[in-house]
Protein backbone atom coordinates (compact mmCIF):
# COMPACT_ATOMS: atom_id res chain seq x y z
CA UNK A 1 54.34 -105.55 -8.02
CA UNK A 2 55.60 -102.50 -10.94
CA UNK A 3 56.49 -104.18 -13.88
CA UNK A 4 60.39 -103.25 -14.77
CA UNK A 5 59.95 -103.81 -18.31
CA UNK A 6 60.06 -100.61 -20.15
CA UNK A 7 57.43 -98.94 -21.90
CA UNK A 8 58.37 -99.61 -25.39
CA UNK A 9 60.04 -102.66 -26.86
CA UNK A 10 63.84 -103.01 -26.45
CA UNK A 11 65.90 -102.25 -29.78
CA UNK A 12 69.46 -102.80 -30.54
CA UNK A 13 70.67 -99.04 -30.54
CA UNK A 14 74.45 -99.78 -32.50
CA UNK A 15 74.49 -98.52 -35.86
CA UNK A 16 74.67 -101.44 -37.67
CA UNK A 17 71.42 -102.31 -35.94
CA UNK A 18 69.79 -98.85 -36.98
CA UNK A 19 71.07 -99.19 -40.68
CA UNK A 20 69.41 -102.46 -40.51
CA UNK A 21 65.80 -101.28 -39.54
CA UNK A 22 66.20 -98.30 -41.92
CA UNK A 23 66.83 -100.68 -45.35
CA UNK A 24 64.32 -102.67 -44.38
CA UNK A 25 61.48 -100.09 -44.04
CA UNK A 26 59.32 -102.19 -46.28
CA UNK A 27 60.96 -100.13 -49.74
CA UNK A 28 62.22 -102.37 -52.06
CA UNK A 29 65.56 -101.87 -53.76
CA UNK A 30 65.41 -101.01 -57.57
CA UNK A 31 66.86 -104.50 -59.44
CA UNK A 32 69.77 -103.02 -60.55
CA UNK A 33 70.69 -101.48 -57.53
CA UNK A 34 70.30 -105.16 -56.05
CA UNK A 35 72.66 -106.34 -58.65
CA UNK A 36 75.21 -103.38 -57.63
CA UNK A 37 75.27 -104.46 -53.72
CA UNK A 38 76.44 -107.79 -54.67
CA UNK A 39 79.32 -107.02 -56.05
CA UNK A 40 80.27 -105.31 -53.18
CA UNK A 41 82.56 -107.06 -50.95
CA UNK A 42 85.78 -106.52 -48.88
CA UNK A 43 89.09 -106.30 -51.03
CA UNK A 44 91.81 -108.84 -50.42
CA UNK A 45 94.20 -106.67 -48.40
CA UNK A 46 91.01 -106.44 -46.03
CA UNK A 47 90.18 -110.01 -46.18
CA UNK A 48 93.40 -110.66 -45.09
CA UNK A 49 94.13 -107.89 -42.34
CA UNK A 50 90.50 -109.91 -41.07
CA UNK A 51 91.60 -113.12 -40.93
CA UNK A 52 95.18 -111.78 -39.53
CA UNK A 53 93.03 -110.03 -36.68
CA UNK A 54 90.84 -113.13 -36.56
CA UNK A 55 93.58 -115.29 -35.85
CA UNK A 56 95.50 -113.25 -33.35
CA UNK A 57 91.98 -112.45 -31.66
CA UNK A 58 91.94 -116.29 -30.93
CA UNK A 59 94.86 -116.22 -29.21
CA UNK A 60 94.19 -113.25 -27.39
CA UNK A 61 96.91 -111.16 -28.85
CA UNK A 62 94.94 -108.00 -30.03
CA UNK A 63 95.77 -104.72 -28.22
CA UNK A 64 92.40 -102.80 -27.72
CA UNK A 65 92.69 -100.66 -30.83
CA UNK A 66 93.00 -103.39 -32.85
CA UNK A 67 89.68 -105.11 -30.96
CA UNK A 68 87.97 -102.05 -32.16
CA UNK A 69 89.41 -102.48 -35.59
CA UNK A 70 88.34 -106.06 -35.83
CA UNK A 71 85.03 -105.06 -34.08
CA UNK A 72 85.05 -102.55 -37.29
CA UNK A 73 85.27 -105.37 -39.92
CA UNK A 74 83.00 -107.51 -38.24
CA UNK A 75 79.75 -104.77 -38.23
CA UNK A 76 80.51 -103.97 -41.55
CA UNK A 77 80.32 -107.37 -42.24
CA UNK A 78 76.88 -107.96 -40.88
CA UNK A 79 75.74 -105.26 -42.67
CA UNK A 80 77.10 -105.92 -45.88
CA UNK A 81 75.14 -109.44 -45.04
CA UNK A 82 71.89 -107.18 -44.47
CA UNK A 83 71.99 -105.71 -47.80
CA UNK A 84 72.94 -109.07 -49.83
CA UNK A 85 69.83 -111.07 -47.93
CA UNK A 86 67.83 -107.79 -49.00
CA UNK A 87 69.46 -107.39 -52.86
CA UNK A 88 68.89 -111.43 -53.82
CA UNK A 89 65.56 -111.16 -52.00
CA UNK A 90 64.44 -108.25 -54.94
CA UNK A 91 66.01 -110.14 -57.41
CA UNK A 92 64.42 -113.83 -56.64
CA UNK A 93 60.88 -111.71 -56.57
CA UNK A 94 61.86 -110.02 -60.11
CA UNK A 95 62.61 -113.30 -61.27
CA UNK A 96 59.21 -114.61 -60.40
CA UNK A 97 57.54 -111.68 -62.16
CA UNK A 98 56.13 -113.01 -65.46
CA UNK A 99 58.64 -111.89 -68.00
CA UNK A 100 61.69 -111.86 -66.11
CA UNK A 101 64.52 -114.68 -66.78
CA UNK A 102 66.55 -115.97 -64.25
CA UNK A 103 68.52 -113.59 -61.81
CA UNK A 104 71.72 -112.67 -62.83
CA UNK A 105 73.46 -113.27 -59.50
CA UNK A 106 75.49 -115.60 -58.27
CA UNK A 107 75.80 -116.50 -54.61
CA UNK A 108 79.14 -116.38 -53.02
């Protein structure tokens, strides 16, 4: 019997996915672009417009645009996730250098 798996091994093809694979193409961040990405974050009005779509998504009150919208926040989320795992990874690993002090992040 033919094997149906494909020839090559399945990837996630959204762009979140692709961004993903691309910052982690085995390059390293410089350290104080690391320190940069982690004080990136949503602002409050987007915090709450998230947790206002969050909450009427629950209930099942959110008209397709604003699924999309919410769909939005939440990819941009994971990414911004993606970059902080990547930033405090180069920083703990500067750290360790001999040298180096502590990292001067915080985790939120």
């Amino acid at each position: 019997m033919a094997s149906t798996k494909p020839p090559f091994p399945a990837f996630d093809t959204s762009e979140i996915a692709i961004l993903a694979r691309v910052l982690s193409n085995g390059k390293e961040f410089a350290p104080a672009l690391a320190r940069h990405l982690l004080q990136l974050e949503f602002n409050d009005e987007e915090k709450g417009r998230i947790n206002e779509l969050a909450a009427r998504n629950q209930e099942g009150l959110l008209s397709v645009h604003e699924q999309a919208e919410l769909r939005g926040y939440a990819n941009s989320g994971c990414l911004l996730g993606v970059l902080h795992a990547k930033a405090r990874r180069v920083l703990r690993s500067a750290a360790k250098k001999p040298g180096r002090g502590k990292p001067t992040w915080k985790r939120r």
